[in-house]
Protein backbone atom coordinates (compact mmCIF):
# COMPACT_ATOMS: atom_id res chain seq x y z
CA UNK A 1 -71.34 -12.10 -27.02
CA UNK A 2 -71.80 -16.09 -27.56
CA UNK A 3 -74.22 -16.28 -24.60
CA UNK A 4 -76.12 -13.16 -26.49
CA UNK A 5 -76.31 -14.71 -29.18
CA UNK A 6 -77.68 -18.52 -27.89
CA UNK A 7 -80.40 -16.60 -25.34
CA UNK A 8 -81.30 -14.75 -28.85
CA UNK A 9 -81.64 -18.55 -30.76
CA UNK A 10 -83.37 -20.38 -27.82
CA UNK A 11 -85.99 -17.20 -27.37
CA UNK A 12 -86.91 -17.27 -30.94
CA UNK A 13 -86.93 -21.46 -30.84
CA UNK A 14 -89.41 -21.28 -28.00
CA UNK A 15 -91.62 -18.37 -29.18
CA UNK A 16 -92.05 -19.99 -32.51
CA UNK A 17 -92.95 -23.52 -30.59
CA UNK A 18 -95.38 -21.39 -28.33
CA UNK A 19 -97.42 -19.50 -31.77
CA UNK A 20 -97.34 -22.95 -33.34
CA UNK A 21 -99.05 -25.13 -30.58
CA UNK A 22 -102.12 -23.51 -30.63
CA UNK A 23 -102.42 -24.24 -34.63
CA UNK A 24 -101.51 -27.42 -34.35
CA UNK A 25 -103.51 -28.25 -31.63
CA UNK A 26 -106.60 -26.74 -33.56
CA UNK A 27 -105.66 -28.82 -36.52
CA UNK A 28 -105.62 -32.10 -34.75
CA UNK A 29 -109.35 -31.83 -32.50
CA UNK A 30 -112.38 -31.90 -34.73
CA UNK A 31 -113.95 -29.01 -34.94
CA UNK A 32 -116.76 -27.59 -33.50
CA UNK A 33 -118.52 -24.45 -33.11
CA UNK A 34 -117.04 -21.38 -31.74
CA UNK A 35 -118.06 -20.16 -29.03
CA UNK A 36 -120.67 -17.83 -28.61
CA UNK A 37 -120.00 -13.94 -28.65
CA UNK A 38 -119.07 -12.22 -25.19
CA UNK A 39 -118.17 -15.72 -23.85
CA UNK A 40 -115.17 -15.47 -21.74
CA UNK A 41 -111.79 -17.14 -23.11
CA UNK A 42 -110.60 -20.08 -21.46
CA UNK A 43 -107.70 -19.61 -18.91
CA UNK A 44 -105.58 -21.38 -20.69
CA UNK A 45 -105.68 -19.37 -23.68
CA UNK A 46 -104.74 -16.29 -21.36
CA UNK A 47 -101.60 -17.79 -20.08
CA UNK A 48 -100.48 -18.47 -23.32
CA UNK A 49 -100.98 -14.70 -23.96
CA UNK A 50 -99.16 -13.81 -21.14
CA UNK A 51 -96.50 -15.55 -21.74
CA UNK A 52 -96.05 -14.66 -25.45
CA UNK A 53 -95.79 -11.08 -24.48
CA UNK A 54 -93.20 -11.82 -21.55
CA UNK A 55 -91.01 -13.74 -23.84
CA UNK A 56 -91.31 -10.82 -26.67
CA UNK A 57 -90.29 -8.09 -24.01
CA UNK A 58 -87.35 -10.27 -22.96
CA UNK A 59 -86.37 -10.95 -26.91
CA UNK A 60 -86.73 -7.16 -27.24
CA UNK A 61 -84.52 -6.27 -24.63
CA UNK A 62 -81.68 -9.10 -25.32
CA UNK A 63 -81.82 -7.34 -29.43
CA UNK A 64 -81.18 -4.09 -27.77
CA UNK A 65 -78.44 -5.16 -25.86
CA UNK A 66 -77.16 -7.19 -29.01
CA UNK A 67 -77.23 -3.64 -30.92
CA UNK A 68 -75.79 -1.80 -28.56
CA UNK A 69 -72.37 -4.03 -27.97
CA UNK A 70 -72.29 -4.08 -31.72
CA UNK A 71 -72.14 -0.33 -31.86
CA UNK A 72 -69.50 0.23 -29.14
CA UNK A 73 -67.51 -2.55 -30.96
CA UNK A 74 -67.34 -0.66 -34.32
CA UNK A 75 -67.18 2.66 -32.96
CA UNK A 76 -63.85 1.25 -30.96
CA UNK A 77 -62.29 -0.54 -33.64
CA UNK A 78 -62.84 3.03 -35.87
CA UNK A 79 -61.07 5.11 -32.94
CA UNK A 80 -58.13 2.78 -33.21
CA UNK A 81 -57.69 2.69 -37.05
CA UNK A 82 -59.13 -0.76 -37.53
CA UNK A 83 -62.08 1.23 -39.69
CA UNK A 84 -66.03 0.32 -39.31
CA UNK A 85 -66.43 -2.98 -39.01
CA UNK A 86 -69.74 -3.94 -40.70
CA UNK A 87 -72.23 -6.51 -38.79
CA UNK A 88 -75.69 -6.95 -39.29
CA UNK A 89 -77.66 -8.72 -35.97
CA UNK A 90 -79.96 -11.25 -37.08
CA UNK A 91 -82.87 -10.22 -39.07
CA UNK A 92 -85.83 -11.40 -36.86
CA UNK A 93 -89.33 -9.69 -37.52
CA UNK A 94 -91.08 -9.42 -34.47
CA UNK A 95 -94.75 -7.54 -33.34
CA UNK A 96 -93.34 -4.99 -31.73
CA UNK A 97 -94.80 -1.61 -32.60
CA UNK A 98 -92.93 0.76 -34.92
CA UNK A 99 -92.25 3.29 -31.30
CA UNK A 100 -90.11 0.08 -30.46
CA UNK A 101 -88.31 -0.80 -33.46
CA UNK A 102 -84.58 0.03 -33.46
CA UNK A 103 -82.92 2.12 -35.54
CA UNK A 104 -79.73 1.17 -37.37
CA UNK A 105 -77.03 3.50 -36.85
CA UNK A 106 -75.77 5.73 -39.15
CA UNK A 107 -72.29 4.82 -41.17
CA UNK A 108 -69.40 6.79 -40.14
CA UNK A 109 -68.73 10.00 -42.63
CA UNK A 110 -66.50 8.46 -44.84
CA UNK A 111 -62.54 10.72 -45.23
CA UNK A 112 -60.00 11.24 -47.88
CA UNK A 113 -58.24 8.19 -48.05
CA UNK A 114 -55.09 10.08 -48.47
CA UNK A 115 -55.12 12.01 -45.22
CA UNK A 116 -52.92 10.18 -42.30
CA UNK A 117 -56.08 9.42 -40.45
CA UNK A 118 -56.62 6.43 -42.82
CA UNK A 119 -54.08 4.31 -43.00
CA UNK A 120 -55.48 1.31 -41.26
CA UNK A 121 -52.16 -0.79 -42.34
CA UNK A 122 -49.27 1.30 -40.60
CA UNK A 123 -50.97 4.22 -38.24
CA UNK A 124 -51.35 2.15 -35.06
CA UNK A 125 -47.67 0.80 -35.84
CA UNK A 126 -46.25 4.15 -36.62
CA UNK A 127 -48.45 5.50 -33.26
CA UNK A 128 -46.55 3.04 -31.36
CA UNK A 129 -43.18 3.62 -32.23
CA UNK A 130 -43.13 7.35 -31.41
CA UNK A 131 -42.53 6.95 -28.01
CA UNK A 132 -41.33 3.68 -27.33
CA UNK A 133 -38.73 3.07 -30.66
CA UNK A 134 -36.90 -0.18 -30.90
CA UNK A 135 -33.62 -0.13 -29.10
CA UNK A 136 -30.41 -2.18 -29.30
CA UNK A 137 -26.89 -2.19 -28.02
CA UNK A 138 -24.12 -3.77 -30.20
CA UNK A 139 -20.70 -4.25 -28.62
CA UNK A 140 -17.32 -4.94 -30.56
CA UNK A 141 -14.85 -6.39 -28.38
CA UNK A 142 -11.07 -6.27 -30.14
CA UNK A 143 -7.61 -8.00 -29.47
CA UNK A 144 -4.79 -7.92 -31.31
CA UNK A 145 -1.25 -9.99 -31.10
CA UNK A 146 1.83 -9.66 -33.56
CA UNK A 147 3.89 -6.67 -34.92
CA UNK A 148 2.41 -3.73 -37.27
CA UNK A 149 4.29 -0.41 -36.30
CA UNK A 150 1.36 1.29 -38.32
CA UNK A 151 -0.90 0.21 -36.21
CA UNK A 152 -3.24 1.75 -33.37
CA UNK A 153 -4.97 -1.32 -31.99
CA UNK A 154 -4.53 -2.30 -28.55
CA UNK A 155 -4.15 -6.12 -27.28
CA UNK A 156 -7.44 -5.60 -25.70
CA UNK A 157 -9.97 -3.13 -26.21
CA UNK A 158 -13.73 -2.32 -26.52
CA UNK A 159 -13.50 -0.31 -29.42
CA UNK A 160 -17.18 0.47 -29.94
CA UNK A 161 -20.63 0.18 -28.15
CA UNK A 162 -23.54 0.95 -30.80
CA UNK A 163 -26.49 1.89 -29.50
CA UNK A 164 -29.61 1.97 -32.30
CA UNK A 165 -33.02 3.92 -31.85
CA UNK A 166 -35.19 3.31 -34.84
CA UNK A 167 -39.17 3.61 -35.29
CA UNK A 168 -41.45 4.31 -37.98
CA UNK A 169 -42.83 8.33 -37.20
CA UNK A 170 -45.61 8.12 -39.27
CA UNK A 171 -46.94 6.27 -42.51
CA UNK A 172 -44.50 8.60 -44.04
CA UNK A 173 -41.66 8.78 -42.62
CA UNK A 174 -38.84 6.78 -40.28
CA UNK A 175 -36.52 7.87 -37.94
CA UNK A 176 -32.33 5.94 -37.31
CA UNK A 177 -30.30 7.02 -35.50
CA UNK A 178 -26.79 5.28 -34.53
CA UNK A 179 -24.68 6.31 -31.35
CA UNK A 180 -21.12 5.08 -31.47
CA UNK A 181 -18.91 5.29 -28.01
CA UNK A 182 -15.56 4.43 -28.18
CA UNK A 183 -12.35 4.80 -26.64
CA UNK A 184 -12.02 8.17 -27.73
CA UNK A 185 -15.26 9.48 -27.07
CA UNK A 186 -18.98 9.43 -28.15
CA UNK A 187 -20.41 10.62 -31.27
CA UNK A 188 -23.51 10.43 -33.56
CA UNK A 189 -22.59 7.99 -36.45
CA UNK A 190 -25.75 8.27 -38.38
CA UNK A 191 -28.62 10.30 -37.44
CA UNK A 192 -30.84 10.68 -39.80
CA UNK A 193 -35.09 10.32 -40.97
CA UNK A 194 -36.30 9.12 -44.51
CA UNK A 195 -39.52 10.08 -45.87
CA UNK A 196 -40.43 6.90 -48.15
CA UNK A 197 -43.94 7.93 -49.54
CA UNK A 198 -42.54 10.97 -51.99
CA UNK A 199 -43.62 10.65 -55.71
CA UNK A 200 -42.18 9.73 -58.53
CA UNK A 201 -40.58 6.43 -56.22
CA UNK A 202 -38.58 9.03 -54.48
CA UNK A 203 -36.48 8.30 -51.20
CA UNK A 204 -35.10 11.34 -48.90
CA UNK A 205 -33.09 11.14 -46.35
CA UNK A 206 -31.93 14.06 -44.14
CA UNK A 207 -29.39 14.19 -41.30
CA UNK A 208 -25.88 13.02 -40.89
CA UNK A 209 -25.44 9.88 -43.24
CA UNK A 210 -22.67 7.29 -44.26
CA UNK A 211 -21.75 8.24 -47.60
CA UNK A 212 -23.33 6.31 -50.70
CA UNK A 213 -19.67 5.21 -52.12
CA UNK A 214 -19.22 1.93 -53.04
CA UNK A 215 -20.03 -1.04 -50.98
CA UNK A 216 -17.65 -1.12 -47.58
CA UNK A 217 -18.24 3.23 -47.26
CA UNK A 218 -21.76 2.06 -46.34
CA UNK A 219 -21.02 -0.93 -43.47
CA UNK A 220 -20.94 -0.14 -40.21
CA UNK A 221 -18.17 -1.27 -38.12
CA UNK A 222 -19.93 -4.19 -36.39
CA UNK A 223 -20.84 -4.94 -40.01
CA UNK A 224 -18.25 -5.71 -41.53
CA UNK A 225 -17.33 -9.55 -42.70
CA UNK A 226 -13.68 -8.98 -41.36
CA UNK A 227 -12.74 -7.41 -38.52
CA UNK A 228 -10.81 -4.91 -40.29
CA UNK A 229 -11.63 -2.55 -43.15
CA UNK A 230 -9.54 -2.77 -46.22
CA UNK A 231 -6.11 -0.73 -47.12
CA UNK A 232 -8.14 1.17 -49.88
CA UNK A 233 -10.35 2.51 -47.21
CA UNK A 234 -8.00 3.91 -44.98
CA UNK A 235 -5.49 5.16 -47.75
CA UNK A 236 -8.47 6.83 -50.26
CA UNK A 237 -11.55 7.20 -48.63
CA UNK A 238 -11.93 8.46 -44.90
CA UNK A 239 -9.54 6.68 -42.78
CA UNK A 240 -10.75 3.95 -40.68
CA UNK A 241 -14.53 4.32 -40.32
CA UNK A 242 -14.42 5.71 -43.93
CA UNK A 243 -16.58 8.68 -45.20
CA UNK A 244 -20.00 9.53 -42.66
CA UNK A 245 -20.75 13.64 -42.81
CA UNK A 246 -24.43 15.60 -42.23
CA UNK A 247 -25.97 16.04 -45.53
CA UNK A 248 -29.12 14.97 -47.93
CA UNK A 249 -29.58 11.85 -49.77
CA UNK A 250 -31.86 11.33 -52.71
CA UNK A 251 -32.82 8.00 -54.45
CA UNK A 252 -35.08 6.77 -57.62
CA UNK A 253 -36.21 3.21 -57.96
CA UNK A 254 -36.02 1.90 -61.43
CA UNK A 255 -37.72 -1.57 -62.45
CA UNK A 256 -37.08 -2.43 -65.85
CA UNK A 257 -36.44 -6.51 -67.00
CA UNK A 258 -33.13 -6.13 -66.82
CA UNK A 259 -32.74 -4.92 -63.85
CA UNK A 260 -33.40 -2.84 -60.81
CA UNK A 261 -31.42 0.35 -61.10
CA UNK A 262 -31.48 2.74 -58.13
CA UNK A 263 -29.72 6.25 -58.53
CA UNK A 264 -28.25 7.99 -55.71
CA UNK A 265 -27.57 11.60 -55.55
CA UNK A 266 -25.95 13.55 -52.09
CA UNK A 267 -24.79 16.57 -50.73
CA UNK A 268 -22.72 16.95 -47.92
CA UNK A 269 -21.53 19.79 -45.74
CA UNK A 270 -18.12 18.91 -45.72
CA UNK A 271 -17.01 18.03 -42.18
CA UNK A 272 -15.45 14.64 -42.33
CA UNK A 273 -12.29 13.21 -42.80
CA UNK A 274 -11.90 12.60 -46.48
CA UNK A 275 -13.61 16.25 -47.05
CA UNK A 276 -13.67 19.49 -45.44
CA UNK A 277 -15.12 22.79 -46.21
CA UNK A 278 -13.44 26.17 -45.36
CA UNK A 279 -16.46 27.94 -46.27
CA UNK A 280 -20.43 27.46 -46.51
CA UNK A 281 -20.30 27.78 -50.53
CA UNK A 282 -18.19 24.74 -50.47
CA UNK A 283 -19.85 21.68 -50.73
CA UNK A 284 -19.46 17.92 -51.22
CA UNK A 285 -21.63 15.99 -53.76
CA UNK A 286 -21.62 12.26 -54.42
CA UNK A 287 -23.57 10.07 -57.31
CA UNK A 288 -24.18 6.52 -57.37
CA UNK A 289 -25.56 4.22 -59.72
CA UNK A 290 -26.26 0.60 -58.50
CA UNK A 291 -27.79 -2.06 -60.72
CA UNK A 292 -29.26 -5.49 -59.29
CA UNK A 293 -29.73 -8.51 -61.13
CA UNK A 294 -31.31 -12.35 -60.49
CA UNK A 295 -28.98 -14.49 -62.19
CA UNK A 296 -31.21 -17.32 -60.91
CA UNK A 297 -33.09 -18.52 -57.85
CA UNK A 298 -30.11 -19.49 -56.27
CA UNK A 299 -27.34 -16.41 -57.10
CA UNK A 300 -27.46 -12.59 -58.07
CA UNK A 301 -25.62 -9.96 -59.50
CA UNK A 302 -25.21 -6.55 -57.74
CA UNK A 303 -22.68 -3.81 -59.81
CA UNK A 304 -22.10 -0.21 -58.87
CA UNK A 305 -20.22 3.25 -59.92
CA UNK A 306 -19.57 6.08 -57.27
CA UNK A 307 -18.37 9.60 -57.66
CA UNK A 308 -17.54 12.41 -55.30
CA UNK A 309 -16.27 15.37 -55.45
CA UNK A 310 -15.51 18.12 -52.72
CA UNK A 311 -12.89 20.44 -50.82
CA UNK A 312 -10.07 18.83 -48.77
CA UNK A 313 -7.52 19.67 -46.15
CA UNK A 314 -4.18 18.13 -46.95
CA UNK A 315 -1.01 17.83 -44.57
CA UNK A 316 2.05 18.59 -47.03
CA UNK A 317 5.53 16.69 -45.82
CA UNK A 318 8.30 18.76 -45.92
CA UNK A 319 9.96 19.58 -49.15
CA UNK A 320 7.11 18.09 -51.10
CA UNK A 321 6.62 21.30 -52.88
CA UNK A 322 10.31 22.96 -54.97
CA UNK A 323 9.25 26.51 -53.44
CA UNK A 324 8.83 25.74 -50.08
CA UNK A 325 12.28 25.11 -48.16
CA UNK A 326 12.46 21.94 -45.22
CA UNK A 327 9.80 22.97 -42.81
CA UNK A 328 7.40 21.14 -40.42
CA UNK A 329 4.44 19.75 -41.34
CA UNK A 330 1.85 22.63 -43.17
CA UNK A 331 -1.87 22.17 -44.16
CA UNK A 332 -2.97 23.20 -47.32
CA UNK A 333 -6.88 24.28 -47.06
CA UNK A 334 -9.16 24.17 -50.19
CA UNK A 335 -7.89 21.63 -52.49
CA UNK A 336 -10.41 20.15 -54.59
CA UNK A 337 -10.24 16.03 -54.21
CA UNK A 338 -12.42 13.76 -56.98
CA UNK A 339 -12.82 9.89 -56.24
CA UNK A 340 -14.37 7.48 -58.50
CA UNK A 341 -15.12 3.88 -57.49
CA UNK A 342 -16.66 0.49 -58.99
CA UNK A 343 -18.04 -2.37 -57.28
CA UNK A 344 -19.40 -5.46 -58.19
CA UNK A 345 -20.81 -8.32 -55.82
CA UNK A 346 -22.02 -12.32 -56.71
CA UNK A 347 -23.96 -13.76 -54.18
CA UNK A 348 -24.54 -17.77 -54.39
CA UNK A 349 -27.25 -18.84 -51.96
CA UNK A 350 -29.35 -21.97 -53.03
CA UNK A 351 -32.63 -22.06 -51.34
CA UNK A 352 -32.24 -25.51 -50.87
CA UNK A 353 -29.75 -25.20 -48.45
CA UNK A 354 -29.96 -21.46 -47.26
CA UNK A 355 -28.88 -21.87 -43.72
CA UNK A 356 -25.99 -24.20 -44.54
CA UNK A 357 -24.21 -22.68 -47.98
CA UNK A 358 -24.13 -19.44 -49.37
CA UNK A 359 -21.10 -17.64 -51.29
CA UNK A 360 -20.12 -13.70 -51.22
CA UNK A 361 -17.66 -12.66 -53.70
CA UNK A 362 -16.98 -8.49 -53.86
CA UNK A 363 -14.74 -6.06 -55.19
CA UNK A 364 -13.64 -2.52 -55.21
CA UNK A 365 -11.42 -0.60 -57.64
CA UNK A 366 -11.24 3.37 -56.82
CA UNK A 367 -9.51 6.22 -58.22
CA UNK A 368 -8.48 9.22 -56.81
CA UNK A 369 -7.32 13.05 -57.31
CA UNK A 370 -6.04 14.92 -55.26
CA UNK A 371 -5.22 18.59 -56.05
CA UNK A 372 -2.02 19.64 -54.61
CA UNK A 373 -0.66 23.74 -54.40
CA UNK A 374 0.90 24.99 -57.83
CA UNK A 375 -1.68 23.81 -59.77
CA UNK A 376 0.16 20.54 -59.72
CA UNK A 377 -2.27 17.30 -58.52
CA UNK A 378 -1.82 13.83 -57.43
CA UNK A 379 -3.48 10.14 -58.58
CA UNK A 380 -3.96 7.06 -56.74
CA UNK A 381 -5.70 4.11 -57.18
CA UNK A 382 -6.46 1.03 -54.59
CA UNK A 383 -8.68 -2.03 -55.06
CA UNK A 384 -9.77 -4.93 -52.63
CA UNK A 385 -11.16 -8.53 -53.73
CA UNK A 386 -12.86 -10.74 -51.32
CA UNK A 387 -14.86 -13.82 -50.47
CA UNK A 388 -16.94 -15.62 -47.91
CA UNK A 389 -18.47 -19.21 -47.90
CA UNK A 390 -20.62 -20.54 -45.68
CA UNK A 391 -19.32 -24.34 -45.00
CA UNK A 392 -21.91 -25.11 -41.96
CA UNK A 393 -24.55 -23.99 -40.10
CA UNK A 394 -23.12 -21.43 -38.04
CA UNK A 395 -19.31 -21.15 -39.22
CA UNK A 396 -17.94 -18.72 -42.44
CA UNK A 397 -14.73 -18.68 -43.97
CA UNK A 398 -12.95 -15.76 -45.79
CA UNK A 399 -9.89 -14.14 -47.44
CA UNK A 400 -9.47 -10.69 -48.77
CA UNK A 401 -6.47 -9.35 -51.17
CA UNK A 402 -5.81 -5.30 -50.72
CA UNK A 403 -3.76 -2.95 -53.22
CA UNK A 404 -3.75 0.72 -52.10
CA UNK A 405 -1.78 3.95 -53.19
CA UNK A 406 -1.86 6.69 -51.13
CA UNK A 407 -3.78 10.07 -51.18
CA UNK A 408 -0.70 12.24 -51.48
CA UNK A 409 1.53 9.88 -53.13
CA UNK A 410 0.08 7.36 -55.31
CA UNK A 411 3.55 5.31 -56.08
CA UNK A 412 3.75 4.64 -52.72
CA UNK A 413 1.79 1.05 -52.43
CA UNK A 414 0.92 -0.73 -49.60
CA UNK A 415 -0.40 -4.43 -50.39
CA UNK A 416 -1.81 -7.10 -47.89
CA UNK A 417 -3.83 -10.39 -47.37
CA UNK A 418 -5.91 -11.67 -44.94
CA UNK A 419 -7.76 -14.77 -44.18
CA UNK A 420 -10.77 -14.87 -41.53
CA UNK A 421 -12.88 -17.58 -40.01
CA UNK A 422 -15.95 -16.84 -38.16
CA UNK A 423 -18.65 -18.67 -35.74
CA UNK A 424 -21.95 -17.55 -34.80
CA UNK A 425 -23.04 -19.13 -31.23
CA UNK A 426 -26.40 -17.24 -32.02
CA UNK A 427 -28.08 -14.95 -34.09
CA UNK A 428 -27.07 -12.05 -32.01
CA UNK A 429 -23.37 -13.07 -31.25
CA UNK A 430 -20.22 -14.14 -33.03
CA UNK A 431 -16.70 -14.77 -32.75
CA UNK A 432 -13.89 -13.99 -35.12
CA UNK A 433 -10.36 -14.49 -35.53
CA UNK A 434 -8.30 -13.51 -38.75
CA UNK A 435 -4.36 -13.43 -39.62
CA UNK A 436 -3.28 -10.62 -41.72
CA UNK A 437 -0.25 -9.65 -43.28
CA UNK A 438 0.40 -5.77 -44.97
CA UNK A 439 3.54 -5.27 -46.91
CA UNK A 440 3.66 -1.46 -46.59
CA UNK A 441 5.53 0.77 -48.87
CA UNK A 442 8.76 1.57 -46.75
CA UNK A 443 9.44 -1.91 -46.92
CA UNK A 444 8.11 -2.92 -43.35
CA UNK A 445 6.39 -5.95 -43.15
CA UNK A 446 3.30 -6.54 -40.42
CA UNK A 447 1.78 -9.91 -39.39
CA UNK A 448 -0.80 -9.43 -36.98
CA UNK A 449 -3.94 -11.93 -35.48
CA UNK A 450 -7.21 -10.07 -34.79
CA UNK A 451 -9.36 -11.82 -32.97
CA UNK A 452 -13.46 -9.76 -32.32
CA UNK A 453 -16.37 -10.93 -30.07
CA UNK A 454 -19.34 -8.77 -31.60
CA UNK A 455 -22.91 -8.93 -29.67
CA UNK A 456 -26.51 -7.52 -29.51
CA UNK A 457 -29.25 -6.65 -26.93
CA UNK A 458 -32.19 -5.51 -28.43
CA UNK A 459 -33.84 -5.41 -32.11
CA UNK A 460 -31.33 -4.22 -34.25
CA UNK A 461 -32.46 -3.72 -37.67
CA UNK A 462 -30.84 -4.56 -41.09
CA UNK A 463 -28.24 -2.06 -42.29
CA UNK A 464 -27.51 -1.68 -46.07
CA UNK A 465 -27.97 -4.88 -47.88
């Protein structure tokens, strides 16, 4: 296009030279008479004609071409979402006749700007991703030394090999979904697509979903700043992954001074650990209200309620109940469990200094209820404090306090510490180790040393912040 555009310059240079000559020329010889009618014009002034209509065919057919590449140029960038691009060629008059002059195109019919077709800023993105998502692999490698005789964990063991697809669908929607293989089999840990452009600041999401309860419900395992998940989570609320199950999530955005406030509300089908469903009538629902809050440019305030509220499948002891005699083990189906949770998290990061110091303080104080048969129910009630500082580039230190009653018998509490030190070699790698120590309720005491290698191929994007 440059060399169109300089043959374009140096033909109008020279033509303009060539028409001025002659007037110049005239201006600078005294003049004289013209010559007499019918006389015959000189040679030279035919040669000069010739060659002004040679160079004005050749500046014709070099505007042509300059039109042309300008139209194929705009009508590509319009077929890939770029929209028209407007250029005007260089507004040179010339004598051609009007049969030569070239018409500028028409503009391209102009669309709703609503319809998907224009959306210059995310359709070739979101065309992109449909076939070829981003794709990661995160890998949790586990060891564990010391004596816990509640404990599962082997001395060495791959617990869990994440694999991520994730890609924008549309301008409308997105598409996660989270396959978790471990030693006891594969399974879909999330699965689910959010439509982010409903109104009213609206956010759906549809498919099989960690639960929207607290803060630590919402971590994946990989996640996690420990390497274990606290006593409150495996007593209260799901075991040891916690509370995922197939469901609907919907969220409002609300921007006041104060603070952002986003409400949460879910239903689930009732298929997970914490809650299950005998029939389809029987559902699970969970609210959340999270407020966030800029304390300063350096540190923020994040605070949270949770509720939920569903059926449950409890495993009664023998001779909990007066009218049942000493038997094994029996379930009880349809018992109505409630849980109600608060969180609250201070983050310190100075800007300054925001690879090299930041602060994470959290805690979690839940409630449950547990209906048991005659009419009779039980409470419990757990908590967790904890804290992470950043004291280098690349290394994190941490402790973490747990309280926890149980779901079926909330005197019984088991209590534990833990402190945790971590390293990050890179951004997609690090290495834990972290001593903990659970003083359960039956008066056995566990000390135990995790140690975790965690590592990613791929993109993975940000979980839950």
């Amino acid at each position: 296009m440059a060399r169109v555009r300089v043959r374009v310059s140096t033909g109008v240079m020279l033509l303009a030279g060539i028409v001025a000559a002659p007037a110049l020329a005239g201006a600078q010889q005294p003049q004289t008479a013209p010559p007499a009618a019918g006389a015959a014009a000189p040679a030279q002034v035919t040669q000069v004609r010739e060659e002004l209509e040679r160079l004005r065919l050749e500046f014709e057919a070099l505007r042509r071409t300059y039109d042309e590449r300008l139209q194929q140029l705009e009508r590509r960038l319009t077929e890939i979402g770029g929209g028209p691009m407007v250029l005007t060629p260089p507004a040179t008059q010339t004598s051609a006749p009007d049969h030569q002059q070239q018409t500028p195109p028409p503009p391209p019919p102009q669309t709703d700007p609503a319809t998907p077709s224009q959306a210059p800023a995310q359709q070739p993105a979101g065309s992109s991703k449909v076939f070829n998502p981003d794709i990661s692999v995160n890998g949790n490698f586990i060891g564990a030394a010391g004596r816990n005789p509640f404990a599962s964990l082997s001395p060495l063991q791959l617990s869990e090999v994440e694999a991520a697809f994730q890609a924008i669908v549309d301008p409308y929607a997105r598409a996660d979904f989270f396959v978790a293989v471990g030693p006891e089999g594969a399974e879909v840990e999330e699965g689910y697509i959010t439509f982010t452009s409903l109104p009213a600041n609206l956010l759906l999401k549809a498919g099989k979903l960690r639960a929207n309860f607290g803060k630590m419900n919402t971590l994946h395992t990989h996640g996690l700043p420990s390497v274990d998940r606290p006593l409150v989570t495996a007593n209260l609320v799901g075991g040891d992954e916690g509370f995922a199950d197939a469901g609907l999530s919907l969220s409002h955005l609300i921007n006041n001074p104060v603070m952002y406030l986003e409400l949460t509300g879910e239903v689930f089908a009732g298929l997970s650990d914490v809650f299950q469903s005998v029939k389809r009538s029987e559902l699970v629902y969970v609210g959340r209200v999270r407020g966030y809050h800029d304390v300063n440019d350096a540190s923020n305030l994040d605070l949270g309620v949770s509720f939920a509220y569903g059926p449950s499948t409890i495993d009664l002891p023998p001779g909990l109940l007066t009218s049942i005699e000493p038997a094994p083990i029996i379930q009880a189906a349809g018992m109505n469990k409630r849980m109600v949770g608060v969180d609250a998290t201070f983050r310190y990061r100075p800007p300054s200094r925001a690879i090299y110091r930041r602060l994470n303080v959290r805690t979690e104080l839940i409630w449950s209820r547990q209906e048991m048969p005659e009419e009779m129910f039980e409470s419990a009630f757990g908590m967790y404090t904890s804290a992470e500082y950043q004291f280098a580039r690349r290394w994190y230190i941490g402790g973490r306090y747990d309280r926890s009653g149980r779901t079926l018998d909330g005197d019984a509490i088991d209590t534990g510490g833990s402190a945790f030190l971590t390293f990050w070699p890179t951004e997609f790698s690090q290495i834990r180790g972290q001593f903990r120590r659970i003083n359960f309720a039956e008066g056995v005491k566990a000390n135990e040393f995790l140690f975790q290698f965690n590592f990613t191929i791929g993109a993975h994007g940000a979980h839950v912040f």
